[in-house]
N, C-alpha and C. Protein backbone atom coordinates (compact mmCIF):
# COMPACT_ATOMS: atom_id res chain seq x y z
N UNK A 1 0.86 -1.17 0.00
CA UNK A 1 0.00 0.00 0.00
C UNK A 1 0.90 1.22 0.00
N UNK A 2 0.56 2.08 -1.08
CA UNK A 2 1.71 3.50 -1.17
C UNK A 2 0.90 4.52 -1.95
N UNK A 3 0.71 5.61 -1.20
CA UNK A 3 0.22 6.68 -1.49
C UNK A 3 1.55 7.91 -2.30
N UNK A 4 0.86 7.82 -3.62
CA UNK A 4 1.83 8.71 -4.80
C UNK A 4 1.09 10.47 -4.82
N UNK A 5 2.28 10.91 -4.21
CA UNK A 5 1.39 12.61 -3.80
C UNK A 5 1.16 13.36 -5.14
N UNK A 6 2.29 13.00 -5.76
CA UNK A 6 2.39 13.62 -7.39
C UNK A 6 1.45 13.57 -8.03
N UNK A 7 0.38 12.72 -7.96
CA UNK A 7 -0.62 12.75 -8.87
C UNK A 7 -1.41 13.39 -9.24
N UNK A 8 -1.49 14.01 -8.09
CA UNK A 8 -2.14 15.50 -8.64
C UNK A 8 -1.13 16.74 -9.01
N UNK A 9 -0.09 16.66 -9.74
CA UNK A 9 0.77 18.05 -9.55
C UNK A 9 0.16 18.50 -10.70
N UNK A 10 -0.65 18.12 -11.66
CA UNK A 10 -0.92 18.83 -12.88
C UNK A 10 -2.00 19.45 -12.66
N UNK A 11 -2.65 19.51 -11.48
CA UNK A 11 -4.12 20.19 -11.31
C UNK A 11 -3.30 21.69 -12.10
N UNK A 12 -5.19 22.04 -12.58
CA UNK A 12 -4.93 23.25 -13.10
C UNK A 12 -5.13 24.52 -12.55
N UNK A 13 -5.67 24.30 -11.29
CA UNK A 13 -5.88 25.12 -10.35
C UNK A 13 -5.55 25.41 -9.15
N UNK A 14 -3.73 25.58 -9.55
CA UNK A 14 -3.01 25.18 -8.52
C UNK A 14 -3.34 25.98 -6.82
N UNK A 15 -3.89 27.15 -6.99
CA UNK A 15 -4.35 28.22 -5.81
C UNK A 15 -5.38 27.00 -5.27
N UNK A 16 -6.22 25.95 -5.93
CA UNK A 16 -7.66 25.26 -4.83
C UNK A 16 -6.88 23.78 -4.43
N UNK A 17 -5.70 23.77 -4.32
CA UNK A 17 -5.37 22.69 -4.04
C UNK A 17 -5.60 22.50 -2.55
N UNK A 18 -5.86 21.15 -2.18
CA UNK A 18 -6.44 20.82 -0.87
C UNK A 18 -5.34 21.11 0.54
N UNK A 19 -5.34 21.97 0.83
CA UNK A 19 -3.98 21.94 1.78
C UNK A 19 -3.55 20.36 2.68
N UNK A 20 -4.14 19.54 2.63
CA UNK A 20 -3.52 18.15 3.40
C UNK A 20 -2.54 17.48 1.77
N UNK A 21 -2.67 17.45 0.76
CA UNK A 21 -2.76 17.35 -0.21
C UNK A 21 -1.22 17.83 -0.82
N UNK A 22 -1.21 19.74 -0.49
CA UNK A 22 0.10 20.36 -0.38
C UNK A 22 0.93 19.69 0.86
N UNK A 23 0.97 19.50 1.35
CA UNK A 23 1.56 18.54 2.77
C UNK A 23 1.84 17.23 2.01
N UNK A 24 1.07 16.23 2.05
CA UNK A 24 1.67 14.78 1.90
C UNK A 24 2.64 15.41 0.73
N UNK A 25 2.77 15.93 -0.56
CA UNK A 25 3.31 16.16 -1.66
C UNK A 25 4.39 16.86 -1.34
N UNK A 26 4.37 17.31 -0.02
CA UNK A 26 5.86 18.00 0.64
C UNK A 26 6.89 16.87 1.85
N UNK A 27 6.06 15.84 1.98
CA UNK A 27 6.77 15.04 2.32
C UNK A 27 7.45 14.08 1.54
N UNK A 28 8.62 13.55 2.52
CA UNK A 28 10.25 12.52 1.73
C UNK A 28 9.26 11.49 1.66
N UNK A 29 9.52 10.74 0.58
CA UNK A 29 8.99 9.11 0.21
C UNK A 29 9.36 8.07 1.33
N UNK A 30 10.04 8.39 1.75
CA UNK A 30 10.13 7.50 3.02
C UNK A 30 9.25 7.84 4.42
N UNK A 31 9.11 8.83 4.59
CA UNK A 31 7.71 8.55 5.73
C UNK A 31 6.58 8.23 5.09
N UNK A 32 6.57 8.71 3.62
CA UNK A 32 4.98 8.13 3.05
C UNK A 32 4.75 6.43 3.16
N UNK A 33 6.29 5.84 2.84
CA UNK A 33 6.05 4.20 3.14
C UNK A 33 6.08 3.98 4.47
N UNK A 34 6.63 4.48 5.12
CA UNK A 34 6.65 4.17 6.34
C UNK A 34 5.27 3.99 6.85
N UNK A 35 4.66 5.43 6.87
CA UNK A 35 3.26 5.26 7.79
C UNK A 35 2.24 3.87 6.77
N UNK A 36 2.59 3.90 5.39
CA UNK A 36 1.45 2.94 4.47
C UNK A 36 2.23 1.61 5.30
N UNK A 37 2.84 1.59 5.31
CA UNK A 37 3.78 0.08 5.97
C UNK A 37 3.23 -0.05 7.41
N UNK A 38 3.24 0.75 8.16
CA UNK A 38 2.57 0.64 9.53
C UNK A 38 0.85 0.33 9.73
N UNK A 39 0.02 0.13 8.40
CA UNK A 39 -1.23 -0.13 8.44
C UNK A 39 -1.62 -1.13 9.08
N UNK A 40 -2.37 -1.84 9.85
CA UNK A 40 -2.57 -3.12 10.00
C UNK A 40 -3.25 -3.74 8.60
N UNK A 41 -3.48 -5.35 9.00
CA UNK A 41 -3.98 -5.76 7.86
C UNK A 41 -5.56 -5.94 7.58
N UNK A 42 -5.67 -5.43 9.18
CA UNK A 42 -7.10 -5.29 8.92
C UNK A 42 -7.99 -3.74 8.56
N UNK A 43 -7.09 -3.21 8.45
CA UNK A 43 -7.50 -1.60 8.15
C UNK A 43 -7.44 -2.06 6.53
N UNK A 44 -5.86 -2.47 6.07
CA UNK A 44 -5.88 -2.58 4.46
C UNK A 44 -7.29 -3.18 4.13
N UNK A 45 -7.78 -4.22 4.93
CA UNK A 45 -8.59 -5.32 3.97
C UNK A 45 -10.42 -4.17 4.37
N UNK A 46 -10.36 -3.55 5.37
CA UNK A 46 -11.35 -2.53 5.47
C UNK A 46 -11.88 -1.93 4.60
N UNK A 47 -10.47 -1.45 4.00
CA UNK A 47 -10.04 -0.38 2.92
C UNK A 47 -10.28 -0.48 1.79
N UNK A 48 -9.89 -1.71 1.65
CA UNK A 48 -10.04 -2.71 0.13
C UNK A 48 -11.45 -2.72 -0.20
N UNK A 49 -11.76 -3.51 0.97
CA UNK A 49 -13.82 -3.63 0.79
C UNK A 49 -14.58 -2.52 0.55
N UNK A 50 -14.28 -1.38 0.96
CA UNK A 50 -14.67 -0.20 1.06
C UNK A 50 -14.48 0.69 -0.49
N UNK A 51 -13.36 0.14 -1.16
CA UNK A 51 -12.88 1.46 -2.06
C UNK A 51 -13.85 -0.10 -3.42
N UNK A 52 -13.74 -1.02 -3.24
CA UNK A 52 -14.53 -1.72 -4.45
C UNK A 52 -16.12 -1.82 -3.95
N UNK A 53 -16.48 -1.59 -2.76
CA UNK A 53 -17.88 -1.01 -2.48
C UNK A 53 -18.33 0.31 -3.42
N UNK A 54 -17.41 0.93 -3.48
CA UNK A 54 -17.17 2.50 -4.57
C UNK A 54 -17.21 2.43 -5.36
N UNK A 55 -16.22 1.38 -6.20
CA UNK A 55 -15.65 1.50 -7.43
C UNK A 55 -17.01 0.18 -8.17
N UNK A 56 -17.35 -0.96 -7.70
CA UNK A 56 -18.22 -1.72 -8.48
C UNK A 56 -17.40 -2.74 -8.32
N UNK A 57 -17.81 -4.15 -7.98
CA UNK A 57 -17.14 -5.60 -7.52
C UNK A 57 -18.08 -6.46 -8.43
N UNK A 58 -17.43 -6.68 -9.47
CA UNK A 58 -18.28 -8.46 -10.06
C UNK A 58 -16.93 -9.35 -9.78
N UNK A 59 -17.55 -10.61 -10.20
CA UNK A 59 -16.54 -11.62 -9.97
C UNK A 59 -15.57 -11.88 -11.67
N UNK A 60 -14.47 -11.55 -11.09
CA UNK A 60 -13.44 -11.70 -11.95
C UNK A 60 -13.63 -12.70 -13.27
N UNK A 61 -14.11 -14.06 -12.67
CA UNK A 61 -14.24 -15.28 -13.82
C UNK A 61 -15.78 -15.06 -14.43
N UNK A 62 -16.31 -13.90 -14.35
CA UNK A 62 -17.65 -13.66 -15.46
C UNK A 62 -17.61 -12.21 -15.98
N UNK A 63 -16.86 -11.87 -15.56
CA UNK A 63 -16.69 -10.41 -15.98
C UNK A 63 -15.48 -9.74 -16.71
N UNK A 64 -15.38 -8.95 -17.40
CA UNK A 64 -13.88 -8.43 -17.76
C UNK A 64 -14.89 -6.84 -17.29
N UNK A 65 -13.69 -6.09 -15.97
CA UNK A 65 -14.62 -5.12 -15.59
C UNK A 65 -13.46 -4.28 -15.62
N UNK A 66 -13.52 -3.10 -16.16
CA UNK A 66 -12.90 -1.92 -16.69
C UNK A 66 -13.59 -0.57 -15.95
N UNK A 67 -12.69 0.51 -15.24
CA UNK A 67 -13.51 1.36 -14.64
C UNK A 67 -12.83 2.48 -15.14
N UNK A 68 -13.40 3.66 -15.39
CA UNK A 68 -12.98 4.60 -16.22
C UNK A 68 -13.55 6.34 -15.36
N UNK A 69 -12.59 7.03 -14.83
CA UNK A 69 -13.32 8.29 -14.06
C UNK A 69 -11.96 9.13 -14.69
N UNK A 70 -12.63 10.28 -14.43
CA UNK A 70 -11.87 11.61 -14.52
C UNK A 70 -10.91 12.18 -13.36
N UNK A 71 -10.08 13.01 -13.43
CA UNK A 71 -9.32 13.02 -12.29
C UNK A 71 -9.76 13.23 -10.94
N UNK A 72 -10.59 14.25 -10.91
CA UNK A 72 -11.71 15.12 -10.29
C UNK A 72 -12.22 13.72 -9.25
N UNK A 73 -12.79 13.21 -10.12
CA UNK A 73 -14.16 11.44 -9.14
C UNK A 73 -12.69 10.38 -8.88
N UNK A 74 -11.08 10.41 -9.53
CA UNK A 74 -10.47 9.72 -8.70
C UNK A 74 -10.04 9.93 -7.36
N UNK A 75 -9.28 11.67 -7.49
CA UNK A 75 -9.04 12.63 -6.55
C UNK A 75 -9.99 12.35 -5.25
N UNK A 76 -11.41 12.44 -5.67
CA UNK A 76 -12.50 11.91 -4.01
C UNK A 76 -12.17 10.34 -3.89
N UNK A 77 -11.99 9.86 -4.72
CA UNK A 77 -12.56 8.03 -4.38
C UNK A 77 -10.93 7.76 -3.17
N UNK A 78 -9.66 8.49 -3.84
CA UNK A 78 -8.68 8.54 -2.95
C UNK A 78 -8.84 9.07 -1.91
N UNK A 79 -9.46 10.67 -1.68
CA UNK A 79 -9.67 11.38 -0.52
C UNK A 79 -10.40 10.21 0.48
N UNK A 80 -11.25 9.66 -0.38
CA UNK A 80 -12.26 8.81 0.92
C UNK A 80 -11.91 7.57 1.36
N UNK A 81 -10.92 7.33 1.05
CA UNK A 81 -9.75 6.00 1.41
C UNK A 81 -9.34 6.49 1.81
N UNK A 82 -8.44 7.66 1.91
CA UNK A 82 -7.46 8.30 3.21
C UNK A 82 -8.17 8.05 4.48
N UNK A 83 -9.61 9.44 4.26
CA UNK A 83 -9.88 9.59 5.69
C UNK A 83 -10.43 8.18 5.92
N UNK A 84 -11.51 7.22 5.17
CA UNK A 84 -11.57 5.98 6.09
C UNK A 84 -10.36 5.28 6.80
N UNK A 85 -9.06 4.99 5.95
CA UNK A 85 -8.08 4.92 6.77
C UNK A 85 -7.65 5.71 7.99
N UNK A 86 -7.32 7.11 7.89
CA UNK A 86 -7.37 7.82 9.03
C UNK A 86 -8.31 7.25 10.39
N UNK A 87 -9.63 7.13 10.20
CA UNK A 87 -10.77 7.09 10.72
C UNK A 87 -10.61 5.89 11.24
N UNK A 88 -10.21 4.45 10.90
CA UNK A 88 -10.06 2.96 11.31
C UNK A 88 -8.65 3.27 12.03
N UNK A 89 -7.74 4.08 11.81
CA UNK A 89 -6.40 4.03 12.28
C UNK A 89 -7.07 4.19 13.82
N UNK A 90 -7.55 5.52 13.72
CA UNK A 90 -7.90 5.94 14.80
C UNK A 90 -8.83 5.20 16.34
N UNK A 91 -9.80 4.30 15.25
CA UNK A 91 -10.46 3.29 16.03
C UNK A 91 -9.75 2.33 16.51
N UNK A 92 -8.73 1.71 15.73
CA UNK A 92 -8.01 0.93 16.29
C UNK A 92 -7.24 0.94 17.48
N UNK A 93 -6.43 2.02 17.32
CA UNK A 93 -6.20 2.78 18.34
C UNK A 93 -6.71 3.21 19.84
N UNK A 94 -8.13 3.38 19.48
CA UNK A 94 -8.69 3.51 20.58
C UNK A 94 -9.04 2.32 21.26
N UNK A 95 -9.67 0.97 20.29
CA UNK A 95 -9.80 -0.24 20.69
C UNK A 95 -8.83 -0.75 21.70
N UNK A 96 -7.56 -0.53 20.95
CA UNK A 96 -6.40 -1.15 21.85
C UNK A 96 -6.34 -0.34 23.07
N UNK A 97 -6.51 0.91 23.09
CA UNK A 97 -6.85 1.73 24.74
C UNK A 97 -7.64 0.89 25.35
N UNK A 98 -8.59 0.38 24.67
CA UNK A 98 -10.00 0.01 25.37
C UNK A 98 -9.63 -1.27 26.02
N UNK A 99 -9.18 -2.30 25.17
CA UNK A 99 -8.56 -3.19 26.08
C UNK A 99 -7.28 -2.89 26.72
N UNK A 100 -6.56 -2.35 26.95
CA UNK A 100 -5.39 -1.96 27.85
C UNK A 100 -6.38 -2.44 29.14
N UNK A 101 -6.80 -1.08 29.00
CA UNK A 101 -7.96 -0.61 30.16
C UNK A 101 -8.30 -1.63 31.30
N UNK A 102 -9.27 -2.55 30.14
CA UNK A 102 -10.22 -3.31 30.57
C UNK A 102 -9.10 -4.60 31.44
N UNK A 103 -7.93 -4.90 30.75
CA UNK A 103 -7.13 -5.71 31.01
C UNK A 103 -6.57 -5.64 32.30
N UNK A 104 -6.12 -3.90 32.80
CA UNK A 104 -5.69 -3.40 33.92
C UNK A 104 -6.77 -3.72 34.92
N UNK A 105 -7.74 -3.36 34.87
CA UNK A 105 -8.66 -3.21 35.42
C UNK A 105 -9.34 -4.50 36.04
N UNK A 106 -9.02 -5.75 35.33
CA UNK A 106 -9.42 -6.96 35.75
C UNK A 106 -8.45 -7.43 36.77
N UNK A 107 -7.31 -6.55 37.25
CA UNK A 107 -6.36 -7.26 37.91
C UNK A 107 -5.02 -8.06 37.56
N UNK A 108 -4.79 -7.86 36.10
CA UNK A 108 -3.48 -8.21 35.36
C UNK A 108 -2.44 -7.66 35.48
């Protein structure tokens, strides 16, 4: 999993660019793998389900399925994989608080 910041450098409207957007594209390629490398595998497979919930899922052996968008509808379908990632990072996170917690708390 690796998030490519460049992909948008050709917008044509460089003044509406998303300021999180100017950021990742100002960061070294090595924290970008880093943090994609630190995902769990259950956020990726979240992620996965989530972005072909979006994009349209037939089954491979009846279908030849081709998906075709403009930069604009890729630009969101990525934005909304970030923040769901963001958003599961975050749950996870808290989960594992949650059992810390609960673990302390039982007398461990």
């Amino acid at each position: 999993m690796a998030f490519h910041p460049d992909f948008l450098n050709e917008n044509e409207e460089k003044d509406l660019i998303n300021p999180l957007l100017k950021y990742l594209q100002h960061q070294p390629p090595e924290v970008l793998a880093h943090v994609a490398k630190s995902v769990s595998p259950e956020i990726k497979e979240i992620i996965s389900h989530n972005v072909q919930g979006l994009v349209g899922l037939l089954p491979a052996e009846n279908f030849h399925v081709q998906v075709t968008t403009d930069r604009e509808n890729l630009a969101g379908l990525l934005a909304s994989a970030m923040m769901t990632g963001y958003f599961l990072r975050q749950m996870e996170q808290r989960m594992q608080l949650d059992n810390l917690t609960d673990f302390n708390r039982s007398g461990h």
